[in-house]
C-alpha atoms as a PDB file:
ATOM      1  CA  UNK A   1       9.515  -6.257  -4.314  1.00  0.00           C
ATOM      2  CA  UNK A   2       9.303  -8.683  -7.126  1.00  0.00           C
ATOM      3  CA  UNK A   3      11.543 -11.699  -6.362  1.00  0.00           C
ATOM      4  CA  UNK A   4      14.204 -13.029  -8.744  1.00  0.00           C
ATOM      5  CA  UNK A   5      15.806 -16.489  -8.594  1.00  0.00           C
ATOM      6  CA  UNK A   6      18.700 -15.422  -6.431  1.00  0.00           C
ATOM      7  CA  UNK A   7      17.189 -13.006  -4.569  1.00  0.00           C
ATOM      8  CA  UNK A   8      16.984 -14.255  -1.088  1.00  0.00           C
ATOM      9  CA  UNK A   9      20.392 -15.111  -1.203  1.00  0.00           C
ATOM     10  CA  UNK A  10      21.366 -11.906  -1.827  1.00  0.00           C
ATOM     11  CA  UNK A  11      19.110 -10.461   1.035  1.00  0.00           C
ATOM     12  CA  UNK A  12      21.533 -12.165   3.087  1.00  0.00           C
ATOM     13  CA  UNK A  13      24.670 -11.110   2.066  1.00  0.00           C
ATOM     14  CA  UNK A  14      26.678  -8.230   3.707  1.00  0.00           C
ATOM     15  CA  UNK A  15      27.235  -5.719   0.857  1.00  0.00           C
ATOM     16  CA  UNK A  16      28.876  -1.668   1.112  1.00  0.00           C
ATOM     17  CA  UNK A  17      26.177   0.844   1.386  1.00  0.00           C
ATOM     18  CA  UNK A  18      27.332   4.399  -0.135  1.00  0.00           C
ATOM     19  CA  UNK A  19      26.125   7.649  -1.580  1.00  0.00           C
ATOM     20  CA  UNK A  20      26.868   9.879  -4.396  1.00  0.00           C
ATOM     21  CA  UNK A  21      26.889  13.659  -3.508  1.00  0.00           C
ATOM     22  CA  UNK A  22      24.582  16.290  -5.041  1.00  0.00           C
ATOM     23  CA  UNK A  23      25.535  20.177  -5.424  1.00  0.00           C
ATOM     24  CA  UNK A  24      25.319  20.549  -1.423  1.00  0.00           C
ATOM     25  CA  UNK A  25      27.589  22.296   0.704  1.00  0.00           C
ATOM     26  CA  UNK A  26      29.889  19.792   2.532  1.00  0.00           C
ATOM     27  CA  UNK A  27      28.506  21.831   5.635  1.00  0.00           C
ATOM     28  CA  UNK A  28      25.255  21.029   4.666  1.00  0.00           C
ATOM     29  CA  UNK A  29      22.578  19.601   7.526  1.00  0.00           C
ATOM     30  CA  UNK A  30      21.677  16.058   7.864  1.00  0.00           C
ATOM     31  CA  UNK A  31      17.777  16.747   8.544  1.00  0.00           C
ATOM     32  CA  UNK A  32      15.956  20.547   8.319  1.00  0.00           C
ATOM     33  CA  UNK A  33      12.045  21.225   9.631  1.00  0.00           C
ATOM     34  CA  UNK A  34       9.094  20.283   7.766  1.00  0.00           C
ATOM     35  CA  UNK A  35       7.513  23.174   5.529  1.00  0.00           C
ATOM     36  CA  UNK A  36       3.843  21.869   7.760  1.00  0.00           C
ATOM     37  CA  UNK A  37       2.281  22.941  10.832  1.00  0.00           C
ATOM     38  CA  UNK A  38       0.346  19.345  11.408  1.00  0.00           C
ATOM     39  CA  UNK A  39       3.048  16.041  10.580  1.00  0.00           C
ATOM     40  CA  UNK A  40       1.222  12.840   9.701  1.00  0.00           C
ATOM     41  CA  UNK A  41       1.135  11.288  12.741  1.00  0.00           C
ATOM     42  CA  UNK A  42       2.920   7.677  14.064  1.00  0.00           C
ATOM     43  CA  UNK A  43       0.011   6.609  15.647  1.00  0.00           C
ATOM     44  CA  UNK A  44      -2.059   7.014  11.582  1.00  0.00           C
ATOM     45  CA  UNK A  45       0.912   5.189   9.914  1.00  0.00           C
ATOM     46  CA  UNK A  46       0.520   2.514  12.663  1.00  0.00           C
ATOM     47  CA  UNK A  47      -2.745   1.665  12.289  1.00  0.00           C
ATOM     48  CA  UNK A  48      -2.810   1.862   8.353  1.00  0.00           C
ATOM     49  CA  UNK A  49       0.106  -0.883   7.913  1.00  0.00           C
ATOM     50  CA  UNK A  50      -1.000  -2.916  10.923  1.00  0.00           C
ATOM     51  CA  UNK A  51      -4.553  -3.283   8.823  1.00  0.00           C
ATOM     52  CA  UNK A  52      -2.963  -3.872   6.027  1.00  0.00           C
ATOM     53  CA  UNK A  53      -0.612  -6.292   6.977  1.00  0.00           C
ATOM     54  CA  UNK A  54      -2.885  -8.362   9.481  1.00  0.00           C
ATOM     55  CA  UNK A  55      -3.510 -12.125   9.531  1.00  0.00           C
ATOM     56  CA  UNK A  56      -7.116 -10.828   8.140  1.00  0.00           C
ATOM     57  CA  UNK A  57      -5.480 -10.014   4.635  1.00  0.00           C
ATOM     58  CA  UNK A  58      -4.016 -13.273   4.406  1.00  0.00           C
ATOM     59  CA  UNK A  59      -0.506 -11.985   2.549  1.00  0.00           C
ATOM     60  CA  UNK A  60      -2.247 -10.089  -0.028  1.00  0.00           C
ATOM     61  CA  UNK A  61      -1.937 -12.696  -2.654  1.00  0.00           C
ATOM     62  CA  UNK A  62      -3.694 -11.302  -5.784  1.00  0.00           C
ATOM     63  CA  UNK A  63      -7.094 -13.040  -6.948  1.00  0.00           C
ATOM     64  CA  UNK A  64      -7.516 -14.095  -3.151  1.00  0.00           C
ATOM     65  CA  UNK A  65     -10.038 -12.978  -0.847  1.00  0.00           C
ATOM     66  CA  UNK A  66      -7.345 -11.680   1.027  1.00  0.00           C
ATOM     67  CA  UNK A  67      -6.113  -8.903  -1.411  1.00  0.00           C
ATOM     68  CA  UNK A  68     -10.110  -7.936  -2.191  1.00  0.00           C
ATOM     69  CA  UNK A  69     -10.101  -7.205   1.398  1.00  0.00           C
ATOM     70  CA  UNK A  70      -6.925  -4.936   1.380  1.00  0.00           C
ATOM     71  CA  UNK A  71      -8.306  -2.831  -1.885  1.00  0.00           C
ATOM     72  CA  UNK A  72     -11.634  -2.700  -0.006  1.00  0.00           C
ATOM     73  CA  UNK A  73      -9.732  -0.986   3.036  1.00  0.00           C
ATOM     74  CA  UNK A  74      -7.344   0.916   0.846  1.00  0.00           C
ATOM     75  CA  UNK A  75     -10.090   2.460  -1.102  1.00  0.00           C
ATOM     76  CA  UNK A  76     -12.289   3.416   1.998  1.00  0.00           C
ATOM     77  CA  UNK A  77      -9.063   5.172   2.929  1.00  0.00           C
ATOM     78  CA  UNK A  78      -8.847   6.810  -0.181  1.00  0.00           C
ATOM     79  CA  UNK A  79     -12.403   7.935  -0.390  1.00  0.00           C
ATOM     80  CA  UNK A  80     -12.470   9.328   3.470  1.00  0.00           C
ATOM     81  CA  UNK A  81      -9.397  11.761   2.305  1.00  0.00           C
ATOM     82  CA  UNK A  82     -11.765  13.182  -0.441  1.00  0.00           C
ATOM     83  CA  UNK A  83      -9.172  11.329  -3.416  1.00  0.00           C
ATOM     84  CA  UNK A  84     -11.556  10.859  -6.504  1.00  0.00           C
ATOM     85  CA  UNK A  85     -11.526   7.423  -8.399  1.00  0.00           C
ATOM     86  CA  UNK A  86      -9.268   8.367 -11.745  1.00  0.00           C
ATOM     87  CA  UNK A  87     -11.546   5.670 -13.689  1.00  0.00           C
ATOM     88  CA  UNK A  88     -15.303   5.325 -13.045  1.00  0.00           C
ATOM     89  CA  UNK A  89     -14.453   3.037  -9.755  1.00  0.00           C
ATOM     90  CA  UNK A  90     -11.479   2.722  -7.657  1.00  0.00           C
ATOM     91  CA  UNK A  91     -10.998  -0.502  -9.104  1.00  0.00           C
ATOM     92  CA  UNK A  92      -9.422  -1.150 -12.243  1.00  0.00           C
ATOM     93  CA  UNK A  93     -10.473  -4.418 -12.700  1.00  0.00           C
ATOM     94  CA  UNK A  94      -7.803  -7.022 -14.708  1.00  0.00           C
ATOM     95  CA  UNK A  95      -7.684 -10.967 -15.291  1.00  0.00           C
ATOM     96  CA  UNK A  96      -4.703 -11.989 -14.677  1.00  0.00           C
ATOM     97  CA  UNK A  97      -3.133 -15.773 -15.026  1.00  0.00           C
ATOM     98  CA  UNK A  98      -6.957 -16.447 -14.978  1.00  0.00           C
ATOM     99  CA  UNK A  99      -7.561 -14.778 -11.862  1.00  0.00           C
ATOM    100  CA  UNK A 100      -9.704 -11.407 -11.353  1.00  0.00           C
ATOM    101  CA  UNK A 101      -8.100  -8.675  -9.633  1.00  0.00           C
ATOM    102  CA  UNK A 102      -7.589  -5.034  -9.805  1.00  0.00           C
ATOM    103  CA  UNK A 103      -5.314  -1.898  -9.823  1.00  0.00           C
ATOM    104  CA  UNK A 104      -6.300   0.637  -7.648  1.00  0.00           C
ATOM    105  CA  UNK A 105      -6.344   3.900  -9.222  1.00  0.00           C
ATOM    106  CA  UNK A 106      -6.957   7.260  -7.494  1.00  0.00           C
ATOM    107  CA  UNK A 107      -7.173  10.925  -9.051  1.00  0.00           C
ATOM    108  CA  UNK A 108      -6.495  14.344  -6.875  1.00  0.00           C
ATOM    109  CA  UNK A 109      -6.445  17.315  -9.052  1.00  0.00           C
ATOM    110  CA  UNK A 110      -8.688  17.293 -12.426  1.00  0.00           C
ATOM    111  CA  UNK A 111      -8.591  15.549 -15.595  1.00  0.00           C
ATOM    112  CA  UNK A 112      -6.927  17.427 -18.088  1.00  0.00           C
ATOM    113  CA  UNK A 113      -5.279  15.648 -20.960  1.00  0.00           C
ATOM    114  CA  UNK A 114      -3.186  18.436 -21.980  1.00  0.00           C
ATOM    115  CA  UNK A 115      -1.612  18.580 -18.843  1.00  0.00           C
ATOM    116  CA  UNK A 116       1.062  15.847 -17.499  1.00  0.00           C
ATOM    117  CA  UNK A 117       0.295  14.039 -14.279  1.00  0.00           C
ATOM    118  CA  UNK A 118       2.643  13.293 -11.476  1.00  0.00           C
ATOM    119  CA  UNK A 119       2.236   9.460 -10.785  1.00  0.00           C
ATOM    120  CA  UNK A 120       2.332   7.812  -7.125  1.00  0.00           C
ATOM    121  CA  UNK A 121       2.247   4.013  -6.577  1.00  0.00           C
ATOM    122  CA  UNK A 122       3.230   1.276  -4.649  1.00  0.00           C
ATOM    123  CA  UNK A 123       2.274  -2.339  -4.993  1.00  0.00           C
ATOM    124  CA  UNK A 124      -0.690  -3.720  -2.780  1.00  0.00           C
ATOM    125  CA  UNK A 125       0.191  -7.487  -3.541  1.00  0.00           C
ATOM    126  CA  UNK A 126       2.357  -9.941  -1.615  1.00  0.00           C
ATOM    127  CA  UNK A 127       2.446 -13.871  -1.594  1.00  0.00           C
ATOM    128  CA  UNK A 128      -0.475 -15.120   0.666  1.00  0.00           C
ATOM    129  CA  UNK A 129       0.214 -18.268   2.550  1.00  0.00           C
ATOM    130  CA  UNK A 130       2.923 -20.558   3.346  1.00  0.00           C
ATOM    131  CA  UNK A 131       2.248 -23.995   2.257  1.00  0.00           C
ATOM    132  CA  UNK A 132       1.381 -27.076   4.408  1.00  0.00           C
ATOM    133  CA  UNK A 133      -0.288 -27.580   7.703  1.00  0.00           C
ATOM    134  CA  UNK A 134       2.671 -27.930  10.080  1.00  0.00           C
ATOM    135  CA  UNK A 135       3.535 -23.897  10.603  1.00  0.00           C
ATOM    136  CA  UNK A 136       2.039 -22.273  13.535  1.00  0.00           C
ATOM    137  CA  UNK A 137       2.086 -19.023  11.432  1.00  0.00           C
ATOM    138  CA  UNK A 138       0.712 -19.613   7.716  1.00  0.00           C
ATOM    139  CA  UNK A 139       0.872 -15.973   6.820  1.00  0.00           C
ATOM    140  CA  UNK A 140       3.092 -14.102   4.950  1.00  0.00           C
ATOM    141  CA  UNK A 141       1.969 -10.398   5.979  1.00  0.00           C
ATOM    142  CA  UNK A 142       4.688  -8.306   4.091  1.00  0.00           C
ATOM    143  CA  UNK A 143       4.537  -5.146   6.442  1.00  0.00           C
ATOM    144  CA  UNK A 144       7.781  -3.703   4.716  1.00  0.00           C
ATOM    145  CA  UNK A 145       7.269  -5.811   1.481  1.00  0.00           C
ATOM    146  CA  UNK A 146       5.026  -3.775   0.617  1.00  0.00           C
ATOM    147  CA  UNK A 147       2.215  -2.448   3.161  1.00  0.00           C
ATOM    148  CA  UNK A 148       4.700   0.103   4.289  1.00  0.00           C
ATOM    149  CA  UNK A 149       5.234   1.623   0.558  1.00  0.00           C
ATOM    150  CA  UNK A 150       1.328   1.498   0.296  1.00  0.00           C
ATOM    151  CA  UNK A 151       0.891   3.016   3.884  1.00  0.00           C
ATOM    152  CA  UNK A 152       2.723   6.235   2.142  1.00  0.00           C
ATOM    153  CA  UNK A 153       1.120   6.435  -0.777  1.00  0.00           C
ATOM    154  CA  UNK A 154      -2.144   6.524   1.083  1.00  0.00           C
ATOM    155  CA  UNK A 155      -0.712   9.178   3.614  1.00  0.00           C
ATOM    156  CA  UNK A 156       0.375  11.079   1.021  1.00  0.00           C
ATOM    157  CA  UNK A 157      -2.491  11.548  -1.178  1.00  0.00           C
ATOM    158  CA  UNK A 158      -4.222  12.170   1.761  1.00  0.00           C
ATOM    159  CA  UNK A 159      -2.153  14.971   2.616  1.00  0.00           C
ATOM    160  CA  UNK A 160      -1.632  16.700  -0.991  1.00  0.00           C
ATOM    161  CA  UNK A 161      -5.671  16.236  -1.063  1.00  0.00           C
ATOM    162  CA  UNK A 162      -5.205  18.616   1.944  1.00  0.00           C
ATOM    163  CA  UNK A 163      -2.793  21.119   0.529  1.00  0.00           C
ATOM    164  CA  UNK A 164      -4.464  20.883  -2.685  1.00  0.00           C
ATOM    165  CA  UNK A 165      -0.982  21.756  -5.193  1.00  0.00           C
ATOM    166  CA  UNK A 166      -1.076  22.751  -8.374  1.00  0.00           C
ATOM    167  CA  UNK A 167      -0.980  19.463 -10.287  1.00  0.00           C
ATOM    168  CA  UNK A 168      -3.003  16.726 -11.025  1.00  0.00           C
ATOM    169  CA  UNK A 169      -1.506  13.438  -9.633  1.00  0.00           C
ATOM    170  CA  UNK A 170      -2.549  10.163  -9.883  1.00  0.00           C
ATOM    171  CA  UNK A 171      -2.264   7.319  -7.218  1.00  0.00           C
ATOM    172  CA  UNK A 172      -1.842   3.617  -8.163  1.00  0.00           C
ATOM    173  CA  UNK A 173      -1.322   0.661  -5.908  1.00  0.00           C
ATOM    174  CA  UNK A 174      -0.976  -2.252  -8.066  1.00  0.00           C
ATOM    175  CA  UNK A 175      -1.950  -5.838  -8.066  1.00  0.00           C
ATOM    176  CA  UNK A 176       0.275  -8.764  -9.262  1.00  0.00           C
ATOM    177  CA  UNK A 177       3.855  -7.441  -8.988  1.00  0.00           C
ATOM    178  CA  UNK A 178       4.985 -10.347  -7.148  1.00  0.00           C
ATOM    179  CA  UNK A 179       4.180 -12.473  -9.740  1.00  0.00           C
ATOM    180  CA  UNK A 180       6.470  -9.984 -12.277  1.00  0.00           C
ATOM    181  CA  UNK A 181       5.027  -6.342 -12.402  1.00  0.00           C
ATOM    182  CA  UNK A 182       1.708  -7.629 -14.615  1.00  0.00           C
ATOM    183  CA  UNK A 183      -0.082  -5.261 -13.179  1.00  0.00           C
ATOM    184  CA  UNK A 184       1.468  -2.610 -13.671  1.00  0.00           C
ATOM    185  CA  UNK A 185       2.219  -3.962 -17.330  1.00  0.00           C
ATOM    186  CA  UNK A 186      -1.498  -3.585 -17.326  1.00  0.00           C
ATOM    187  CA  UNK A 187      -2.276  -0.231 -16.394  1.00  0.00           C
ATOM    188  CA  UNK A 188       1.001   1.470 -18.169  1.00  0.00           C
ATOM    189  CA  UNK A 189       0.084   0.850 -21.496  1.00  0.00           C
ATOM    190  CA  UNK A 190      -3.708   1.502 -20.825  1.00  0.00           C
ATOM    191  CA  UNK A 191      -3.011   5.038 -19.497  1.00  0.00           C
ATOM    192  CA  UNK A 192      -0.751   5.693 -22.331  1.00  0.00           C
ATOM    193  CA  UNK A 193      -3.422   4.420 -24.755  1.00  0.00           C
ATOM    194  CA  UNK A 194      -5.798   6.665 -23.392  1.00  0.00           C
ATOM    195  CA  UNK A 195      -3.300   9.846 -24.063  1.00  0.00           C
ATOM    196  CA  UNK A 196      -2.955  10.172 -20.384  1.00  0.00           C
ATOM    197  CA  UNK A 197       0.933  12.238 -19.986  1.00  0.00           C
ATOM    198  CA  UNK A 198       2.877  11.053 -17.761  1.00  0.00           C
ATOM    199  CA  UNK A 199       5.768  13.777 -16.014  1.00  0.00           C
ATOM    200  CA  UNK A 200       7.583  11.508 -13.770  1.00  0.00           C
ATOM    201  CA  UNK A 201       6.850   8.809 -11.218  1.00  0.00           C
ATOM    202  CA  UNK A 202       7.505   8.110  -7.668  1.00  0.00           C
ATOM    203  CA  UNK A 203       6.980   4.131  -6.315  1.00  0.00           C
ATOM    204  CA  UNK A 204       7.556   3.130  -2.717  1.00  0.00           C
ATOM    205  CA  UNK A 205       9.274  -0.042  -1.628  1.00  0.00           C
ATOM    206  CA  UNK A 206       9.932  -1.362   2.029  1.00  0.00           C
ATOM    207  CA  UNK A 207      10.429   2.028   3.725  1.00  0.00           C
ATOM    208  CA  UNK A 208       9.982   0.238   6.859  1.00  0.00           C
ATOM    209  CA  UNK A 209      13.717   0.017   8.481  1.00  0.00           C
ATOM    210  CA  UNK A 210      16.001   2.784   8.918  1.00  0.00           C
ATOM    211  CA  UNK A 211      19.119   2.424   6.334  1.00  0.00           C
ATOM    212  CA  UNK A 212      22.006   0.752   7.815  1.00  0.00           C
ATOM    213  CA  UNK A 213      24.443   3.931   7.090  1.00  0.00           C
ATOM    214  CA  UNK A 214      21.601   6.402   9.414  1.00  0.00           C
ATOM    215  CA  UNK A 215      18.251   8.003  10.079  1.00  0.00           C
ATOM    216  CA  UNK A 216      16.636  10.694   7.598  1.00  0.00           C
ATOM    217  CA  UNK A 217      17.643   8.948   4.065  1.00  0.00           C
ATOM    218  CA  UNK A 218      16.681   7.192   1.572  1.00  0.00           C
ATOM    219  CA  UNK A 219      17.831   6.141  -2.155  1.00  0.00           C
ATOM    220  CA  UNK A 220      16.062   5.948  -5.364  1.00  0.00           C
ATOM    221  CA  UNK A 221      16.265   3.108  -7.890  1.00  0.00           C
ATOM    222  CA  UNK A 222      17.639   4.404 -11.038  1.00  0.00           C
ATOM    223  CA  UNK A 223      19.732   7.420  -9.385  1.00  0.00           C
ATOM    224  CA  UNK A 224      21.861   8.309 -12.502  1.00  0.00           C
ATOM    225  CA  UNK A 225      18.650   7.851 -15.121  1.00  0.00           C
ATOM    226  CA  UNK A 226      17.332  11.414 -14.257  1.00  0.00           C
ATOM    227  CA  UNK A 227      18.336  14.881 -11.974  1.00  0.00           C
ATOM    228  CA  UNK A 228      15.617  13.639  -9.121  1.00  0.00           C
ATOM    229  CA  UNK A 229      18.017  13.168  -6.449  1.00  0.00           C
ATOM    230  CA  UNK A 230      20.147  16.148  -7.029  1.00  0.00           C
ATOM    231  CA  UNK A 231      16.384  18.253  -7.360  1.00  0.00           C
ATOM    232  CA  UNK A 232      15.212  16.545  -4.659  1.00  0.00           C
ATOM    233  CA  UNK A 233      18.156  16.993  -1.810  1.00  0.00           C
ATOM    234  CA  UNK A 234      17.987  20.935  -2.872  1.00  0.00           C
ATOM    235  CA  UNK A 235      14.373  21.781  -2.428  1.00  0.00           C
ATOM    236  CA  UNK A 236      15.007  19.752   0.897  1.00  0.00           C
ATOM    237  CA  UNK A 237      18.624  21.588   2.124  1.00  0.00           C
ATOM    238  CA  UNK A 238      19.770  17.837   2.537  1.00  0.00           C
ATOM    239  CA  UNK A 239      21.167  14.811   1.231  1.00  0.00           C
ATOM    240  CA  UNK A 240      17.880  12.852   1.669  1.00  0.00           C
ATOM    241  CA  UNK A 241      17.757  10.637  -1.184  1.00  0.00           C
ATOM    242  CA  UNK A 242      21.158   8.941  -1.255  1.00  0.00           C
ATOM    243  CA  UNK A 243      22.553   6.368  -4.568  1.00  0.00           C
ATOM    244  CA  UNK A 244      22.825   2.569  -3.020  1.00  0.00           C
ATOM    245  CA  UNK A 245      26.188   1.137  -5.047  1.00  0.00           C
ATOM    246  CA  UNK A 246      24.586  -2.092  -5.783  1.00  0.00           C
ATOM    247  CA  UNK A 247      21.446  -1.025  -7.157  1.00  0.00           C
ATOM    248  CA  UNK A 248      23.243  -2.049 -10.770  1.00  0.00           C
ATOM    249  CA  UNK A 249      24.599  -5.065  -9.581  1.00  0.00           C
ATOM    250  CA  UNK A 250      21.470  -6.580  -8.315  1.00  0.00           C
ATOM    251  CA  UNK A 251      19.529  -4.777 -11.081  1.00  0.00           C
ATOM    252  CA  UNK A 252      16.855  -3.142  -8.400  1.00  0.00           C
ATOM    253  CA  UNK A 253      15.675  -0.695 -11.281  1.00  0.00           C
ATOM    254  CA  UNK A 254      13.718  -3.448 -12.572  1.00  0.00           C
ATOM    255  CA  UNK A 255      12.630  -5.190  -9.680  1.00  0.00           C
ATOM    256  CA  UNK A 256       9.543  -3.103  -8.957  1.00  0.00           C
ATOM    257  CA  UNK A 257       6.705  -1.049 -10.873  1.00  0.00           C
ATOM    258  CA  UNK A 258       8.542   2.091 -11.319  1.00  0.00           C
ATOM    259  CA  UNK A 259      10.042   0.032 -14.432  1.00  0.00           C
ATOM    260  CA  UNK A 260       7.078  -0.655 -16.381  1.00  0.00           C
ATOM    261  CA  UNK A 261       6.383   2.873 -16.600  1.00  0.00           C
ATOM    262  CA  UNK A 262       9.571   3.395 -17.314  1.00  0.00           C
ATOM    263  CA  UNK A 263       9.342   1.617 -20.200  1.00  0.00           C
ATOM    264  CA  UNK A 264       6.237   2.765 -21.545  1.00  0.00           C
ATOM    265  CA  UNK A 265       6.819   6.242 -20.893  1.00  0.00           C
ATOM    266  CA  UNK A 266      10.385   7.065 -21.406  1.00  0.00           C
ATOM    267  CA  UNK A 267      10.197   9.493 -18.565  1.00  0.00           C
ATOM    268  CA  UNK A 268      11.882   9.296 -14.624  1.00  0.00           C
ATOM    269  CA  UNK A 269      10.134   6.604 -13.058  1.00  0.00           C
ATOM    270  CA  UNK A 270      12.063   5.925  -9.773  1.00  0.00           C
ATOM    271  CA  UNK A 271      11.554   3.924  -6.416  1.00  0.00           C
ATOM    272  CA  UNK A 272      11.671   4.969  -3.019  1.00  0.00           C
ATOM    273  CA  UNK A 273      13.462   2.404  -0.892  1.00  0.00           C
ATOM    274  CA  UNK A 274      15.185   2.026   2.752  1.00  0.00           C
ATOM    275  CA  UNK A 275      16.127  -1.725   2.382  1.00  0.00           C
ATOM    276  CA  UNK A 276      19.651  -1.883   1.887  1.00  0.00           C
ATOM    277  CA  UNK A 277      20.412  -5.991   2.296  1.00  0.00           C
ATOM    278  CA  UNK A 278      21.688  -5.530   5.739  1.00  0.00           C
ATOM    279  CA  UNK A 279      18.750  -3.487   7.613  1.00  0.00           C
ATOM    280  CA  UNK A 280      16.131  -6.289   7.180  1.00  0.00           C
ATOM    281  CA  UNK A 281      16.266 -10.100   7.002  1.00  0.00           C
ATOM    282  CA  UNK A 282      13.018 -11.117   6.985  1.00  0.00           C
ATOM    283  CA  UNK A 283      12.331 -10.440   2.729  1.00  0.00           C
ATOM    284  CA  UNK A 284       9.805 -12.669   1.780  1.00  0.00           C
ATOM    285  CA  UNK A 285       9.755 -14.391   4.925  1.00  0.00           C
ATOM    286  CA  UNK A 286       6.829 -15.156   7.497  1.00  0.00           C
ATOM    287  CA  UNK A 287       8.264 -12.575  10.062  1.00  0.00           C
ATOM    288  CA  UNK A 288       7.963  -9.911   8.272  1.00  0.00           C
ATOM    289  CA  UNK A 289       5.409  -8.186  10.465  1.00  0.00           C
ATOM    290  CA  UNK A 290       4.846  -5.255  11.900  1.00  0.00           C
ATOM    291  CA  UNK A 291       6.222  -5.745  15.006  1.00  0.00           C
ATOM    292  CA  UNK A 292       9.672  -6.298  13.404  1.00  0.00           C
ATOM    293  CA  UNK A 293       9.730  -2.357  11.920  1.00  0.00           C
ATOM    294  CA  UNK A 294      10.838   0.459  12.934  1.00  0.00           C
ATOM    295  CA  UNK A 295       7.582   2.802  12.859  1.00  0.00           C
ATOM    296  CA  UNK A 296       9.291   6.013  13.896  1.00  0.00           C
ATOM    297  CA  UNK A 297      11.765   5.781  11.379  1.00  0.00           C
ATOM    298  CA  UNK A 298       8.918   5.032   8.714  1.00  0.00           C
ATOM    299  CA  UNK A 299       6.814   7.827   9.871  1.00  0.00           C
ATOM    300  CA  UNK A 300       9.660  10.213   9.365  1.00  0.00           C
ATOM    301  CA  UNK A 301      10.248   8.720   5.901  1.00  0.00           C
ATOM    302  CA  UNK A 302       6.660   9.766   4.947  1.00  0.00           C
ATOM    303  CA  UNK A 303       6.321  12.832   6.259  1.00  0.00           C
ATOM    304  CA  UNK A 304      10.016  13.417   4.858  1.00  0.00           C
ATOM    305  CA  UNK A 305       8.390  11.974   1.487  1.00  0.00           C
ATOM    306  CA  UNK A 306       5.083  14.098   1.380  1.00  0.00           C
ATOM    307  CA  UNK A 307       6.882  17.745   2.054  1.00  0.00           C
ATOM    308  CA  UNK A 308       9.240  16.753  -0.498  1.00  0.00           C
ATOM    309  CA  UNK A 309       6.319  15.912  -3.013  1.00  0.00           C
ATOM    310  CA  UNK A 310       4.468  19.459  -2.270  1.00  0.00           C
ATOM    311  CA  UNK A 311       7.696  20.981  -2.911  1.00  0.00           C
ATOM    312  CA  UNK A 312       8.324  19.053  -6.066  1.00  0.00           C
ATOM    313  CA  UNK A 313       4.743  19.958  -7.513  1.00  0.00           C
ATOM    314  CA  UNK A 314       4.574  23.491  -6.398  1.00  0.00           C
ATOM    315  CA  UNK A 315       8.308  24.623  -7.632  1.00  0.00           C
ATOM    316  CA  UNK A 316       9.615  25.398 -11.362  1.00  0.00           C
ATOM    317  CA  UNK A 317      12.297  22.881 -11.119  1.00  0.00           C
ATOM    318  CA  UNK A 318      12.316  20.006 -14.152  1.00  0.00           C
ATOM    319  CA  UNK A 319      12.606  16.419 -13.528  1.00  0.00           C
ATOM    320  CA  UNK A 320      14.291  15.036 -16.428  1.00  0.00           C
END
């Protein structure tokens, strides 16, 4: 998540977590079975986010050799689960602040310009290494911030290259939102230049904790912008995607590539997010690792995630 000025303050604090209610019975379940036979399994997740987030990848800083190495992985990942490059490579290749780099930028379905693609991203990036020579641990390997919203989108596309729906999505991970969404503000635009449609998009953000008010939830950035939630929680039979009250105050809309779309596209662009200020303390910090997450919970979140994504693509319902 892109930092602000007053952010890690905030990260601290002790705020109210609630939710806004969708169209629900008040009887309505807290959980209900996934529509698939075979769940993406803990053990996958696992060893997805612990490669990504390893001392190998050096904190993922962009233009490092460290976040070369993560797209390498991510796109041998993407290429085992049969996703097709949505450019001529993988690797949408940028210069940012002087500094090469790259979006990573999958395709499963066909290109059809005069149909509208589902978008699903998350941002590969995070802030390398501490400074100085006096820490025994120099890395800052940002397993929830953000290899865990990566780890889904790779699960995911992996599993909707499996069930094959009828829609053509595309898969970004991005490069450089830590230093303010620029690369996102790269590839936005250039899709949109190209006449590529965009029908809504769906970003993941340290999914890596379970929320502080219970298991099997999440909330969206941007709740009262579209009818995602309340769409969402029906095709499900639950409240699974919940409204966090100080989303507005702290302005988390912005804070993360779902905006830039947003603002070149006019259409829902929203982010998937567990952290709630009181489930994690270790934002931006050198112990955020995977040992400090909650895998199960994360797991659940993605499989959650990916039936509710099938269900979304293969129903009539419009997200607007």
């Amino acid at each position: 998540m892109i930092a602000r000025s007053n952010f890690r303050l905030l990260a601290g604090l002790v705020v109210l977590i609630g939710c806004k209610t969708t169209n629900l019975p008040t009887n309505a379940p807290t959980t209900a079975p996934l529509s698939f036979s075979t769940p993406i399994t803990v053990a996958e997740t696992e060893r997805i986010i612990s490669a990504l987030a390893s001392d190998e990848m050096e904190g993922r800083e962009f233009g490092t050799k460290g976040f070369d190495l993560a797209a390498d992985w991510a796109v041998g990942y993407l290429k085992d689960a049969g996703v097709k490059p949505f450019f001529k490579d993988f690797k949408d290749t940028v210069v940012i602040q002087g500094k090469k780099t790259a979006n990573i930028v999958g395709l499963i379905g066909t290109h059809d310009d005069a149909k509208e693609y589902v978008l699903l991203g998350a941002h590969l990036d995070h802030i390398g290494k501490a400074k100085g020579k006096n820490k025994v641990d120099t890395v800052y390997n940002g397993a929830n911030d953000d290899a865990s919203g990566v780890t889904a989108v790779l699960q995911i596309a992996a599993h909707l290259q499996q069930q094959r729906p009828n829609a053509n999505v595309i898969v970004a991970l991005f490069t450089a939102e830590e230093s303010g969404l620029l690369g996102s503000e790269y590839l936005a635009p250039r899709l949109k230049k190209l006449g590529i449609k965009i029908k809504y998009m769906i970003n993941f953000e340290m999914i890596g904790k379970a929320m502080t008010t219970g298991q099997n939830r999440v909330y969206i950035t941007g709740y009262n912008k579209s009818n995602f939630a309340k769409v969402s929680n029906e095709l499900l039979g639950f409240e699974f995607i919940h409204y966090l009250h100080e989303e507005n105050k702290y302005d988390l809309f912005r804070r993360s590539d779902n905006y830039t779309f947003y603002e070149t596209y006019g259409v829902p662009c929203h982010t998937i997010s567990t952290f709630d200020f009181q489930n994690y303390s270790y934002y931006h910090q050198l112990r955020d690792e995977v040992s400090e997450l909650d895998l199960r919970h994360m797991n659940a979140t993605i499989n959650r995630s990916a039936d509710l994504i099938v269900k979304l693509l293969d129903s009539n319902y419009q997200i607007r």
